[in-house]
PDB file of N, CA and C in Angstrom:
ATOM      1  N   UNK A   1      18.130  79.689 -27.609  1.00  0.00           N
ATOM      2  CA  UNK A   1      18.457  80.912 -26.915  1.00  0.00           C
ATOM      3  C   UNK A   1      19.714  81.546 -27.510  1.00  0.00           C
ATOM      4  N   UNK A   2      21.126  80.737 -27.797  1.00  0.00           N
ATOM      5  CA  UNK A   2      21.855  81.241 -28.338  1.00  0.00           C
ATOM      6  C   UNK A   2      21.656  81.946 -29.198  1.00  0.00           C
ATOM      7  N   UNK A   3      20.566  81.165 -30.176  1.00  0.00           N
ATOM      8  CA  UNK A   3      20.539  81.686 -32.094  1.00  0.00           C
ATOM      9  C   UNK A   3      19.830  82.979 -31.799  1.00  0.00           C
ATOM     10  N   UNK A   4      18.694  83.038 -30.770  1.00  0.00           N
ATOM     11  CA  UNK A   4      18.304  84.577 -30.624  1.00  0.00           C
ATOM     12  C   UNK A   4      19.151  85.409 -30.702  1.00  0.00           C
ATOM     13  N   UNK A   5      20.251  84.828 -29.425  1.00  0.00           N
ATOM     14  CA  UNK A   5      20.864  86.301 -29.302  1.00  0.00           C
ATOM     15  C   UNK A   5      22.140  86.556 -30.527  1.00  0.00           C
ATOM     16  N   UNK A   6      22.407  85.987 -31.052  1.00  0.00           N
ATOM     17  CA  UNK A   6      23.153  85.895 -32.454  1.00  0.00           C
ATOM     18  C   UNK A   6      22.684  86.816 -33.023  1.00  0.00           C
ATOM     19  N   UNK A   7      21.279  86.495 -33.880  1.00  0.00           N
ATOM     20  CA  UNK A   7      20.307  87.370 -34.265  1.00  0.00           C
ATOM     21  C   UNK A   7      20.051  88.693 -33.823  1.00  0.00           C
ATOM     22  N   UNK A   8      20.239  89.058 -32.422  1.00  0.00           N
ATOM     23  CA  UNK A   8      20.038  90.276 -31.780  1.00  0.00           C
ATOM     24  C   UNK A   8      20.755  91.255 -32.154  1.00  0.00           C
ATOM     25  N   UNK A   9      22.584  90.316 -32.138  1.00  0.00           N
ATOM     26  CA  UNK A   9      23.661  90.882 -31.974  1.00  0.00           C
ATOM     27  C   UNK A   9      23.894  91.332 -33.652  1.00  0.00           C
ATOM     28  N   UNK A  10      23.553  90.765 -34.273  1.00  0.00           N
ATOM     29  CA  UNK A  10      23.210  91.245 -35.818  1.00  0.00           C
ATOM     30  C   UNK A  10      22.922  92.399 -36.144  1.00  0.00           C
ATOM     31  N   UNK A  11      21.429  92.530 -35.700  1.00  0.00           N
ATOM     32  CA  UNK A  11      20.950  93.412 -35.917  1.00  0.00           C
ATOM     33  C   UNK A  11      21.392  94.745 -35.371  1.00  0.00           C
ATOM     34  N   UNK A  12      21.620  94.778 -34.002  1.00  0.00           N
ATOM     35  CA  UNK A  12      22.661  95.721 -33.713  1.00  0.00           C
ATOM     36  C   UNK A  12      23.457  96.605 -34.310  1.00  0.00           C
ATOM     37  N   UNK A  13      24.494  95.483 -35.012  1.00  0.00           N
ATOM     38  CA  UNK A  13      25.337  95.850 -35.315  1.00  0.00           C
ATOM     39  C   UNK A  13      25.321  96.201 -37.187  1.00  0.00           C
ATOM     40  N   UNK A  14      23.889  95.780 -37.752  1.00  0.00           N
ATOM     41  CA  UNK A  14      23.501  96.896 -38.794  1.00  0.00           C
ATOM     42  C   UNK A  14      22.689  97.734 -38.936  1.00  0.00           C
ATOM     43  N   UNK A  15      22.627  97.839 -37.983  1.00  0.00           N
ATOM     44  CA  UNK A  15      21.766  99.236 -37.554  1.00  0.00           C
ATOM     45  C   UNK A  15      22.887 100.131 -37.228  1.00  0.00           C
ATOM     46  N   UNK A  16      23.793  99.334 -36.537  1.00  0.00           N
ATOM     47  CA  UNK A  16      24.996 100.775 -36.289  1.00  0.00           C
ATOM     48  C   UNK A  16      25.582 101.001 -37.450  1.00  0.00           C
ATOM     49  N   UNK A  17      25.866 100.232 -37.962  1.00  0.00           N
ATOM     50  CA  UNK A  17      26.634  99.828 -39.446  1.00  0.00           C
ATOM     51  C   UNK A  17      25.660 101.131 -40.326  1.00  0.00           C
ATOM     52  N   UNK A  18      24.621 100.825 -40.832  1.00  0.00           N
ATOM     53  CA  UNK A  18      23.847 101.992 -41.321  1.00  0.00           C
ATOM     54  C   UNK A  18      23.386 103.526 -40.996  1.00  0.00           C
ATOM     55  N   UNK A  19      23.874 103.500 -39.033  1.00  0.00           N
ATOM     56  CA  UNK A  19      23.954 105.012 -38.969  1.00  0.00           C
ATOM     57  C   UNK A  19      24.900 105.532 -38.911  1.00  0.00           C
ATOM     58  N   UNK A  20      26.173 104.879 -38.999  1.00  0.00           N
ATOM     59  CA  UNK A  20      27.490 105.803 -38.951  1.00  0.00           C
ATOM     60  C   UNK A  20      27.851 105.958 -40.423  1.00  0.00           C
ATOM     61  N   UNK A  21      27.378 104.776 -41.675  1.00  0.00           N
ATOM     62  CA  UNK A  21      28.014 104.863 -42.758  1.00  0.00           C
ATOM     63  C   UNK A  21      27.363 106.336 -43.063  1.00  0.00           C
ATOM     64  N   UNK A  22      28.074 106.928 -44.046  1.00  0.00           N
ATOM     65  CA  UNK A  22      27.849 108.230 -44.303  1.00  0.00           C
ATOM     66  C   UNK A  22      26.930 108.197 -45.653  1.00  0.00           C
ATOM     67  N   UNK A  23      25.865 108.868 -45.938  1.00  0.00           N
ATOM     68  CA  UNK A  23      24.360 108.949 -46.693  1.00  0.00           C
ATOM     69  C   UNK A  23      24.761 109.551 -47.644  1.00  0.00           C
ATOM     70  N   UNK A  24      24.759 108.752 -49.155  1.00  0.00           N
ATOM     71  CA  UNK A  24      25.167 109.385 -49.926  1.00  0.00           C
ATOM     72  C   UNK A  24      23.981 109.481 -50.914  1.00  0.00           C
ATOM     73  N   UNK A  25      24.658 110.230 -51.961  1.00  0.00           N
ATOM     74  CA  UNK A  25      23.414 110.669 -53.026  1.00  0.00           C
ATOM     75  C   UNK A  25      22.428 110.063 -53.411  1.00  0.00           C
ATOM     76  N   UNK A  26      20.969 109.715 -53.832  1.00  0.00           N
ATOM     77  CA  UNK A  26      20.743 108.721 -55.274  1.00  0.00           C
ATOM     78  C   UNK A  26      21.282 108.897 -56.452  1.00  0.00           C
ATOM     79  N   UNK A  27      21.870 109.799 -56.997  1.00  0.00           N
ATOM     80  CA  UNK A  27      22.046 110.155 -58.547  1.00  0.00           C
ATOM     81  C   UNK A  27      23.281 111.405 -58.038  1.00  0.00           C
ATOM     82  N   UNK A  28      24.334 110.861 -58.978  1.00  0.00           N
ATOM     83  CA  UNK A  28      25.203 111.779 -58.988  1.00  0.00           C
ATOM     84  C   UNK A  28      25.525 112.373 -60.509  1.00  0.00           C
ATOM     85  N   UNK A  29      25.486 113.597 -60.591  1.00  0.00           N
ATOM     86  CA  UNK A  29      26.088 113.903 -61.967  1.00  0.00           C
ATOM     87  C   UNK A  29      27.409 113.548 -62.402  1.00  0.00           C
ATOM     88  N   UNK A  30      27.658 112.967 -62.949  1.00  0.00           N
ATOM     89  CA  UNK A  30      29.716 112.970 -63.553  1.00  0.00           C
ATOM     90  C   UNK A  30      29.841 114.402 -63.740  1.00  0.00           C
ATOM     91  N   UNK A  31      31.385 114.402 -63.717  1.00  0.00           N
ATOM     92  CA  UNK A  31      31.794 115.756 -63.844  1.00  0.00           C
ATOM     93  C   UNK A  31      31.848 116.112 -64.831  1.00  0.00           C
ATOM     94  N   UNK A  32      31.671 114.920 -66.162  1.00  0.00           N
ATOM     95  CA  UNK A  32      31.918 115.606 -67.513  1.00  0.00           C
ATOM     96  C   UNK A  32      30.494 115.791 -67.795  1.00  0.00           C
ATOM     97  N   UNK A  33      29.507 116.019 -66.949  1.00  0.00           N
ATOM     98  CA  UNK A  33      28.162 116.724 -67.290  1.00  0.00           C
ATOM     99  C   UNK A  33      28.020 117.618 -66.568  1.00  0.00           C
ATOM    100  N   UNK A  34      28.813 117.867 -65.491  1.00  0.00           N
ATOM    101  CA  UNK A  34      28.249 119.389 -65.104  1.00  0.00           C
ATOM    102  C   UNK A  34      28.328 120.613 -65.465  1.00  0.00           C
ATOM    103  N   UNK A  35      29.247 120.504 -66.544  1.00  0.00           N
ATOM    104  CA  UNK A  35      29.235 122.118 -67.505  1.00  0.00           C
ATOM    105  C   UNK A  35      27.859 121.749 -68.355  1.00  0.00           C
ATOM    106  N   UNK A  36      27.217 120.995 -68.146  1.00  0.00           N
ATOM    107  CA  UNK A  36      26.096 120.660 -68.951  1.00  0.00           C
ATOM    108  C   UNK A  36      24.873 121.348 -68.544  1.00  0.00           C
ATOM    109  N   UNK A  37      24.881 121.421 -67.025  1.00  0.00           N
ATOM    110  CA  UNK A  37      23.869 121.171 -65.834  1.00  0.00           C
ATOM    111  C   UNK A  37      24.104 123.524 -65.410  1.00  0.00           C
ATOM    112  N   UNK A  38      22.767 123.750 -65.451  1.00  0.00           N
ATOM    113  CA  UNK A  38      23.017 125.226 -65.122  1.00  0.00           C
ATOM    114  C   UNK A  38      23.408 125.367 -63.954  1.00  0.00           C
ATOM    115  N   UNK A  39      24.799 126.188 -63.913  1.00  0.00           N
ATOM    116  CA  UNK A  39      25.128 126.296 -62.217  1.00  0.00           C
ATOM    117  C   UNK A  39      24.491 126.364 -60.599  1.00  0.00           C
ATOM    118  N   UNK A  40      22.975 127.334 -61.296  1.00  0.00           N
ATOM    119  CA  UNK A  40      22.488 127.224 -60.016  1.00  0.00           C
ATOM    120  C   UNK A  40      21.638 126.352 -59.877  1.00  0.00           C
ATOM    121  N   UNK A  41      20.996 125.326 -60.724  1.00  0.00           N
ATOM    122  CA  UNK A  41      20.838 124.211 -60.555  1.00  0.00           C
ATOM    123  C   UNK A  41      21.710 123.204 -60.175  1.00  0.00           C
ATOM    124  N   UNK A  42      22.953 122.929 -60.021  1.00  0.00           N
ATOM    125  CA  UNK A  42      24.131 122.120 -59.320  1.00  0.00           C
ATOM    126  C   UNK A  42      23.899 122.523 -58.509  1.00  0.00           C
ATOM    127  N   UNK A  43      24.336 124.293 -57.615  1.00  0.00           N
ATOM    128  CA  UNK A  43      24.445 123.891 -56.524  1.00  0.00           C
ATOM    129  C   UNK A  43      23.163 123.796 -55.554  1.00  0.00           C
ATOM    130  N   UNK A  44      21.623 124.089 -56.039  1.00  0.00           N
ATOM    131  CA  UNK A  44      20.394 123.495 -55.731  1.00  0.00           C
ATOM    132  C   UNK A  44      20.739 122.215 -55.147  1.00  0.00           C
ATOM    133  N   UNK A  45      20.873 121.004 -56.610  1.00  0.00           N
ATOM    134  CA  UNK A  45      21.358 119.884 -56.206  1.00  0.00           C
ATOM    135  C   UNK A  45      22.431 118.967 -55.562  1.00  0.00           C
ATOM    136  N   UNK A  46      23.729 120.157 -54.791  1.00  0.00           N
ATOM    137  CA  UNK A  46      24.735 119.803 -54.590  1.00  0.00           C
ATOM    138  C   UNK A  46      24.610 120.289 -52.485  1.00  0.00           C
ATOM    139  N   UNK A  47      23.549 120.786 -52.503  1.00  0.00           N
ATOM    140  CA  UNK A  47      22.629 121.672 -51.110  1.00  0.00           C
ATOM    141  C   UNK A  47      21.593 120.852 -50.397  1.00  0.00           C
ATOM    142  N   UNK A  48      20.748 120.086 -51.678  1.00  0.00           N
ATOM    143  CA  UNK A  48      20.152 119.388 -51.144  1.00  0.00           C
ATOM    144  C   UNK A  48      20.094 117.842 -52.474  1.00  0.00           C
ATOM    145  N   UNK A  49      20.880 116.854 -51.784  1.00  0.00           N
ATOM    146  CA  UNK A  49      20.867 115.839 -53.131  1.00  0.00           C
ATOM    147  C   UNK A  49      19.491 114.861 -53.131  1.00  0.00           C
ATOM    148  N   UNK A  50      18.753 115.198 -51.403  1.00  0.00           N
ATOM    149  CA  UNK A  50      18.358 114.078 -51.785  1.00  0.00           C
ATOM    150  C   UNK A  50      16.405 114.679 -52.018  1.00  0.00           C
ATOM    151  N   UNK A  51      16.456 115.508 -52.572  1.00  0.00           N
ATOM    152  CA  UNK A  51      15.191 116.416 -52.801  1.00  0.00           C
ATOM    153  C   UNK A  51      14.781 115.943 -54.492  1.00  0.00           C
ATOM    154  N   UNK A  52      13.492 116.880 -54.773  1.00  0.00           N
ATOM    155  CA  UNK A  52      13.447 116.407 -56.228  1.00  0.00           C
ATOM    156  C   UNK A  52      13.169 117.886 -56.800  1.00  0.00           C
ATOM    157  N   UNK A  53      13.669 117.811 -57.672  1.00  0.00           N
ATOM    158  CA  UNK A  53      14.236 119.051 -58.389  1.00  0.00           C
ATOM    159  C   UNK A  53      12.784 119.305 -59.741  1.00  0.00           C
ATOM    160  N   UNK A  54      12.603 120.556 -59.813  1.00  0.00           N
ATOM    161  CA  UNK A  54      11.994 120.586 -61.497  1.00  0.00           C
ATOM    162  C   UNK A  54      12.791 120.505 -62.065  1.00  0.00           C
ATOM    163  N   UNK A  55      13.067 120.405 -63.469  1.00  0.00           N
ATOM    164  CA  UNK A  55      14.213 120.200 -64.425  1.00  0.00           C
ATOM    165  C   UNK A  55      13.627 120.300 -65.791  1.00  0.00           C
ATOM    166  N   UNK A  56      14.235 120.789 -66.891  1.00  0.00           N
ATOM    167  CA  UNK A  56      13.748 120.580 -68.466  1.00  0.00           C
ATOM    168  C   UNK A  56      14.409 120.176 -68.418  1.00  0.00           C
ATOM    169  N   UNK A  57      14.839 119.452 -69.512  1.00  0.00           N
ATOM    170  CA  UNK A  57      15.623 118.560 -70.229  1.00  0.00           C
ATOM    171  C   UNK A  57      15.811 118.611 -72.069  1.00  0.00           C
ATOM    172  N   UNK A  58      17.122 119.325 -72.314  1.00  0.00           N
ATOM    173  CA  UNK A  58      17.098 119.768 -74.022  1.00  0.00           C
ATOM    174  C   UNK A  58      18.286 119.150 -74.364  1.00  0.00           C
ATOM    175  N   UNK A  59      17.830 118.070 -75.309  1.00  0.00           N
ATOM    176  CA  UNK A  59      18.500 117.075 -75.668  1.00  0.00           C
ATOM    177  C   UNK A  59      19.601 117.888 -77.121  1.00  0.00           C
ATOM    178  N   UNK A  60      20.271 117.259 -77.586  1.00  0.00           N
ATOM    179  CA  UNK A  60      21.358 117.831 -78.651  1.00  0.00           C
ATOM    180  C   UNK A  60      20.390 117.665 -79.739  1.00  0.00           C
ATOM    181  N   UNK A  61      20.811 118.113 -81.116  1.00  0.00           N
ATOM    182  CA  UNK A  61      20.055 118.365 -81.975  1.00  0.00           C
ATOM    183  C   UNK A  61      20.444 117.029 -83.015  1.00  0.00           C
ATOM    184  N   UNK A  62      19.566 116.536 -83.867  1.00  0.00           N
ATOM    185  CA  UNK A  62      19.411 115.306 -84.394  1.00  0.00           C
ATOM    186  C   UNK A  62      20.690 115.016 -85.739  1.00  0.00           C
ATOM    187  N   UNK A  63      20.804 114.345 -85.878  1.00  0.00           N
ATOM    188  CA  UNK A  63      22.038 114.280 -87.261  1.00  0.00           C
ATOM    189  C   UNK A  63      21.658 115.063 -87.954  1.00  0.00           C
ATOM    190  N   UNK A  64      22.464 115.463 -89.118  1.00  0.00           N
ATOM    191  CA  UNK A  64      22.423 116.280 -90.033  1.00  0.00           C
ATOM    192  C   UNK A  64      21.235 115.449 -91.093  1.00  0.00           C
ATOM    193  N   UNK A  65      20.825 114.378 -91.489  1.00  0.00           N
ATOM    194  CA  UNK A  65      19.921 113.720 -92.280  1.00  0.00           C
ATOM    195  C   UNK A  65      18.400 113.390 -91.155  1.00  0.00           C
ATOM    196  N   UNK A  66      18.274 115.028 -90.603  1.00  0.00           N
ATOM    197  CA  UNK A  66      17.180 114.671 -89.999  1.00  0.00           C
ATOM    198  C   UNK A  66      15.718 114.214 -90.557  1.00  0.00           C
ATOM    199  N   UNK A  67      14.777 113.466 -90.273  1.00  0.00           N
ATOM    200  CA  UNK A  67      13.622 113.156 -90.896  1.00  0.00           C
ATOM    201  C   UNK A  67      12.216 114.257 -89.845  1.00  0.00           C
ATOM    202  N   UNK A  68      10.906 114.141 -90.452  1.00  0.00           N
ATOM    203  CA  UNK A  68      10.188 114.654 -89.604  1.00  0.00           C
ATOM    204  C   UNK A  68       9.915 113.926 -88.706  1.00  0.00           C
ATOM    205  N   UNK A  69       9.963 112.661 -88.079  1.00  0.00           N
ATOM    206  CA  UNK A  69       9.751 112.632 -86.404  1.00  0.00           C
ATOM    207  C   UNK A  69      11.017 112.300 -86.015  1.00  0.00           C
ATOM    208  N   UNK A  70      11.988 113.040 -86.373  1.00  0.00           N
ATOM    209  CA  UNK A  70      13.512 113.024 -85.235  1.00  0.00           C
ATOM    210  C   UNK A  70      13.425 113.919 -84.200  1.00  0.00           C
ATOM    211  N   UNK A  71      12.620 114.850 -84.443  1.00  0.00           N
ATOM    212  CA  UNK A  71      12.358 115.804 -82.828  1.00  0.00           C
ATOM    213  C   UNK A  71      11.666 114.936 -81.799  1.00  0.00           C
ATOM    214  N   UNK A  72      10.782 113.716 -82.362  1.00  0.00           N
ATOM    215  CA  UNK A  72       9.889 112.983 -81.567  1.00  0.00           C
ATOM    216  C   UNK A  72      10.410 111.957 -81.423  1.00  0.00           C
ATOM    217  N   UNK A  73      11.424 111.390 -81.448  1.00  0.00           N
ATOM    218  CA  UNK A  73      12.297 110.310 -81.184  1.00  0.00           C
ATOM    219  C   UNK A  73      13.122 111.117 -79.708  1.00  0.00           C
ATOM    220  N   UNK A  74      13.544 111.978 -80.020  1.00  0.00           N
ATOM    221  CA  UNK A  74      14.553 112.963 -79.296  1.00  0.00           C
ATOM    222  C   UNK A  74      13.651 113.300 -78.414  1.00  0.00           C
ATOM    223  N   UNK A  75      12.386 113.898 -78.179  1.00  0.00           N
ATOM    224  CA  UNK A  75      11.469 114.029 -77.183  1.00  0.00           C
ATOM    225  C   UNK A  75      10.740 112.598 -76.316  1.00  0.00           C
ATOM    226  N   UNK A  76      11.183 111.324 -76.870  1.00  0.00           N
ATOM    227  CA  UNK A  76      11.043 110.518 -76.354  1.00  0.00           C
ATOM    228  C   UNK A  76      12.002 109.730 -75.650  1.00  0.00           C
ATOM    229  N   UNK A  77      13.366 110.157 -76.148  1.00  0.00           N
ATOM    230  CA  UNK A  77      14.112 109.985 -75.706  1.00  0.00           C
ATOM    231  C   UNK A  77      14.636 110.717 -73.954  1.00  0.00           C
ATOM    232  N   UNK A  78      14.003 112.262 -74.080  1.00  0.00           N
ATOM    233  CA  UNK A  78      14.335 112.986 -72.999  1.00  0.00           C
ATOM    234  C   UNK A  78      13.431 112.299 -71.888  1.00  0.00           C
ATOM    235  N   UNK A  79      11.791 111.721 -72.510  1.00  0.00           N
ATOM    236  CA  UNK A  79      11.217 111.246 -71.449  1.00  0.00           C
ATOM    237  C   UNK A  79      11.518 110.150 -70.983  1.00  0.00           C
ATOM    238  N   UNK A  80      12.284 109.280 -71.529  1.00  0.00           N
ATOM    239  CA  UNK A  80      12.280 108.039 -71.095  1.00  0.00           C
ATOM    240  C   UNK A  80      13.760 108.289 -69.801  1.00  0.00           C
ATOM    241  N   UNK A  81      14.868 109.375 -70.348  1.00  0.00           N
ATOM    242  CA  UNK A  81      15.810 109.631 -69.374  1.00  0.00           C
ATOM    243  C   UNK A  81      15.053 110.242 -67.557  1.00  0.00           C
ATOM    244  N   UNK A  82      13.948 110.781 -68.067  1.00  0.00           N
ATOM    245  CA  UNK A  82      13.097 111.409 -66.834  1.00  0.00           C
ATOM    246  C   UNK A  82      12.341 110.303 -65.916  1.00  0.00           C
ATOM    247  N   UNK A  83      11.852 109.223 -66.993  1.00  0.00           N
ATOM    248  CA  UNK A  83      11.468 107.941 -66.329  1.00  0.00           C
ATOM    249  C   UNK A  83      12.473 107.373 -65.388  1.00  0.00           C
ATOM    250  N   UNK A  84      13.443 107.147 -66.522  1.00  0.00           N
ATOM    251  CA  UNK A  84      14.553 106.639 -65.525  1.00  0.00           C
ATOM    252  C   UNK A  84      14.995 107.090 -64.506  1.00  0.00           C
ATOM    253  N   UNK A  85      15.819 108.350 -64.180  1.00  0.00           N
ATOM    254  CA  UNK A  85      15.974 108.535 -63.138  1.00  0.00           C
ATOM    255  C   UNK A  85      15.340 110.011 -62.356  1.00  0.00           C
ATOM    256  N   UNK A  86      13.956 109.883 -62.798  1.00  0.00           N
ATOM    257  CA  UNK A  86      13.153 110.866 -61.874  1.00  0.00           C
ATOM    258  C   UNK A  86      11.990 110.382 -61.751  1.00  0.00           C
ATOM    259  N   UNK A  87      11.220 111.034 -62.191  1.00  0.00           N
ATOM    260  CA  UNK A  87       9.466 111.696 -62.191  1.00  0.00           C
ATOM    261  C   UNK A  87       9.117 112.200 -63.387  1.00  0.00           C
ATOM    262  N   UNK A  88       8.903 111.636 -64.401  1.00  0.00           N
ATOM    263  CA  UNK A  88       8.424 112.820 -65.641  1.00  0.00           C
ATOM    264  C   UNK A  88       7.139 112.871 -65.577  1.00  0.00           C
ATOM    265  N   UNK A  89       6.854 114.462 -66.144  1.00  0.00           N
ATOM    266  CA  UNK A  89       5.281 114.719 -65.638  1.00  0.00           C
ATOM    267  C   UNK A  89       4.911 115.304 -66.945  1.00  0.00           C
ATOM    268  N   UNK A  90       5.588 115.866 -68.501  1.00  0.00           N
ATOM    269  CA  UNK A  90       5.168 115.948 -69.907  1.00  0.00           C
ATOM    270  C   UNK A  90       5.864 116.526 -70.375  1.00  0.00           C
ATOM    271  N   UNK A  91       5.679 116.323 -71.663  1.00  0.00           N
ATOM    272  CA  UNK A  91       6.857 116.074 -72.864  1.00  0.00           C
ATOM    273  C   UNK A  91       6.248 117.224 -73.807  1.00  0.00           C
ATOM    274  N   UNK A  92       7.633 118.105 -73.858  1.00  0.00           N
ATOM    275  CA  UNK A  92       6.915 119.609 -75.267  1.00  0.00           C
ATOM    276  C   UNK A  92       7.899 119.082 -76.417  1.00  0.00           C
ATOM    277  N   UNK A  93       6.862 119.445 -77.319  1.00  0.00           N
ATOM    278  CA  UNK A  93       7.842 119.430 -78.542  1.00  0.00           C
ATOM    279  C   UNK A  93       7.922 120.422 -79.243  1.00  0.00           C
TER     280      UNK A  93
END
């Protein structure tokens, strides 16, 4: 009977624990990417963080000793950043 109510008193108290802590982002931009990020896309995402956004994604341009599939390294590269922390749905080259 004790250990129940132990258990009870637990739970309680992370459940309160989880509605007062304050809900923060999944994904935050650093600040040294938001001159990166088009303004009215920040504040889209700064309005609503926890929504899912469309987005392109245009990666920097390849070294100066580019070969012909460095655009396709670089386009695989943007998808795999979309894997990671989104939804990617296709890749232009």
């Amino acid at each position: 009977m004790r250990a129940r109510r132990l258990v009870a008193i637990g739970c309680v108290l992370a459940t309160l624990l989880l509605a007062v802590a304050p809900m923060t982002p999944l994904v935050r931009a650093e600040s040294t990417v938001q001159n990166k990020i088009d303004p009215a896309l920040w504040a889209r995402m700064q309005a609503h963080p926890l929504s899912l956004l469309p987005i392109i994604v245009e990666m920097e341009s390849a070294p100066a000793p580019a070969t012909g599939a460095s655009n396709v390294d670089r386009a695989n590269a943007a998808m795999d950043l979309l894997r990671l922390y989104g939804t990617a749905v296709a890749g232009l080259l």
